[in-house]
N, C-alpha and C. Protein backbone atom coordinates (compact mmCIF):
# COMPACT_ATOMS: atom_id res chain seq x y z
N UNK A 1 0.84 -1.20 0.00
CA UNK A 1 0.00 0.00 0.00
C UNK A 1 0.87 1.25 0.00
N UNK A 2 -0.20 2.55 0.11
CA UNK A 2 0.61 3.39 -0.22
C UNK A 2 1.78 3.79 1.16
N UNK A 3 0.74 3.48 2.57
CA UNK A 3 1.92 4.11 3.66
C UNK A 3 3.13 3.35 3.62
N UNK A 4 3.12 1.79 3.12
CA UNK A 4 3.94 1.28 2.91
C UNK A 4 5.08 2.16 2.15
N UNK A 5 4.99 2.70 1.26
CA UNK A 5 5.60 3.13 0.06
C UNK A 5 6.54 4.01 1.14
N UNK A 6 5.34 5.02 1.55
CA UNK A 6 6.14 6.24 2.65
C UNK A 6 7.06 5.97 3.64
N UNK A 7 6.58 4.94 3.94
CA UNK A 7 7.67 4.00 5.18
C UNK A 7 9.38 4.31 4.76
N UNK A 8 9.37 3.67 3.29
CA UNK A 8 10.27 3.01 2.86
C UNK A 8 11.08 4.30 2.33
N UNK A 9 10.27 5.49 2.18
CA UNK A 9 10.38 6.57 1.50
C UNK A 9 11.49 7.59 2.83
N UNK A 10 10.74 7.39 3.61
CA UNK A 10 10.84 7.84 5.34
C UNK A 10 12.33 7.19 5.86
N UNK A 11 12.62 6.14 5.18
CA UNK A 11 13.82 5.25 5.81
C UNK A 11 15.13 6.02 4.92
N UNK A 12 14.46 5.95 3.58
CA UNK A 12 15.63 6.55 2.82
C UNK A 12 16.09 7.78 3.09
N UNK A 13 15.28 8.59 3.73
CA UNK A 13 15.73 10.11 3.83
C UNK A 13 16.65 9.93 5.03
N UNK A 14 15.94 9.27 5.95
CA UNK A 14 16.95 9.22 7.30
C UNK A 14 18.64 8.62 7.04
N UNK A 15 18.32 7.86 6.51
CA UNK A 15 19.31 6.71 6.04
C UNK A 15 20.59 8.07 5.16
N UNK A 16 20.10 9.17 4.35
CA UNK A 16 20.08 10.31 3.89
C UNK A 16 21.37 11.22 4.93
N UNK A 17 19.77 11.83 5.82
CA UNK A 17 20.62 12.30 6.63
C UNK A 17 21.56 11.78 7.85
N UNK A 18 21.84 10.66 8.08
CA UNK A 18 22.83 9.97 8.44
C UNK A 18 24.15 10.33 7.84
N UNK A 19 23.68 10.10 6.50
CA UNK A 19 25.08 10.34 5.73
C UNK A 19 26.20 11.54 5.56
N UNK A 20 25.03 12.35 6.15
CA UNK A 20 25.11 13.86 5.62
C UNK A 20 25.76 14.02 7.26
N UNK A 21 25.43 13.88 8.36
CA UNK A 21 25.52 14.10 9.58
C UNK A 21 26.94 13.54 10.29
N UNK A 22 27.20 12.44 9.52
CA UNK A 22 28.23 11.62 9.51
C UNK A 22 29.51 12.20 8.86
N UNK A 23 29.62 12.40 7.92
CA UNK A 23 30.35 12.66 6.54
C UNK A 23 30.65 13.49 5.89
N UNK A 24 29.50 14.84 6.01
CA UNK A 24 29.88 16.55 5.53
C UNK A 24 29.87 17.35 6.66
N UNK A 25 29.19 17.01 7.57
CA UNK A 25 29.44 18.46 8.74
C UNK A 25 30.58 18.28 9.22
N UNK A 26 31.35 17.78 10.02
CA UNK A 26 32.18 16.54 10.61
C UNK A 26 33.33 17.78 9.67
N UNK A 27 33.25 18.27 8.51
CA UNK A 27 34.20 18.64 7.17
C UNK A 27 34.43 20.24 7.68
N UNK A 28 33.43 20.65 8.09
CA UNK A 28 32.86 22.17 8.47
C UNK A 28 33.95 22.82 9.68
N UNK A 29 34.43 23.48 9.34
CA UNK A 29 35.17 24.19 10.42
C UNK A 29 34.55 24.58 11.20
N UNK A 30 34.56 24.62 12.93
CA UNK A 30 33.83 24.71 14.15
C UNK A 30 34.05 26.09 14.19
N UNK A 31 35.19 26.60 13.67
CA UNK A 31 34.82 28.52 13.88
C UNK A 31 34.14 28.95 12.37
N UNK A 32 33.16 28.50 11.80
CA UNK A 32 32.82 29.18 10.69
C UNK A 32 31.93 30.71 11.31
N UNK A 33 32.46 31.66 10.64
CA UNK A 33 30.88 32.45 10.93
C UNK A 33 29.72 33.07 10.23
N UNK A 34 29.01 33.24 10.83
CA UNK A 34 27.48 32.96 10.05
C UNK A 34 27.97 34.35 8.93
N UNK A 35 29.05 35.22 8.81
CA UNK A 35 29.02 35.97 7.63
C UNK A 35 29.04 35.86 6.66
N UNK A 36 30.14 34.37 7.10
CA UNK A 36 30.79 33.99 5.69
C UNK A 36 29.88 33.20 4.76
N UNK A 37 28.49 32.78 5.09
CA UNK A 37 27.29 32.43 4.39
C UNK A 37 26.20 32.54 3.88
N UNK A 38 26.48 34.07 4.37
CA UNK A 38 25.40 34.91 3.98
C UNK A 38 25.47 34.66 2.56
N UNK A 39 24.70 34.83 1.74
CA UNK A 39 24.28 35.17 0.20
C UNK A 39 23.97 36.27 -0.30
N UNK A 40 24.79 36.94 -1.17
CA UNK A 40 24.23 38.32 -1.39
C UNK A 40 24.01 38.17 -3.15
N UNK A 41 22.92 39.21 -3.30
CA UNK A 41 22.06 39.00 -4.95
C UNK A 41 22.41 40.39 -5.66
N UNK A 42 22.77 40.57 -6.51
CA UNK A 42 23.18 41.79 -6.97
C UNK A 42 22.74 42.29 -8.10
C-alpha cells in the first residue's frame, strides 16, 4: 500500500541524513561564521 511506500520513502531520507551528519558536517570548520554564508544577490 501506499503508507507502505512512505515508510520506505521515510527510511531513505533518514538513512540520507545519516550520511550527511556523519560525513559533511564533521568537514565544516567549528569557527565558521554565520558571515561567511550569507548570500548576497546583486
Amino acid at each position: 500500500m501506499a503508507t507502505d511506500e512512505l515508510v520506505r520513502l521515510r527510511t531513505n531520507l533518514n538513512s540520507i541524513d545519516n550520511e550527511i551528519l556523519e560525513h559533511i558536517l564533521p568537514e565544516v570548520p567549528a569557527d565558521n561564521d554565520d558571515a561567511e554564508l550569507e548570500v548576497t544577490t546583486g
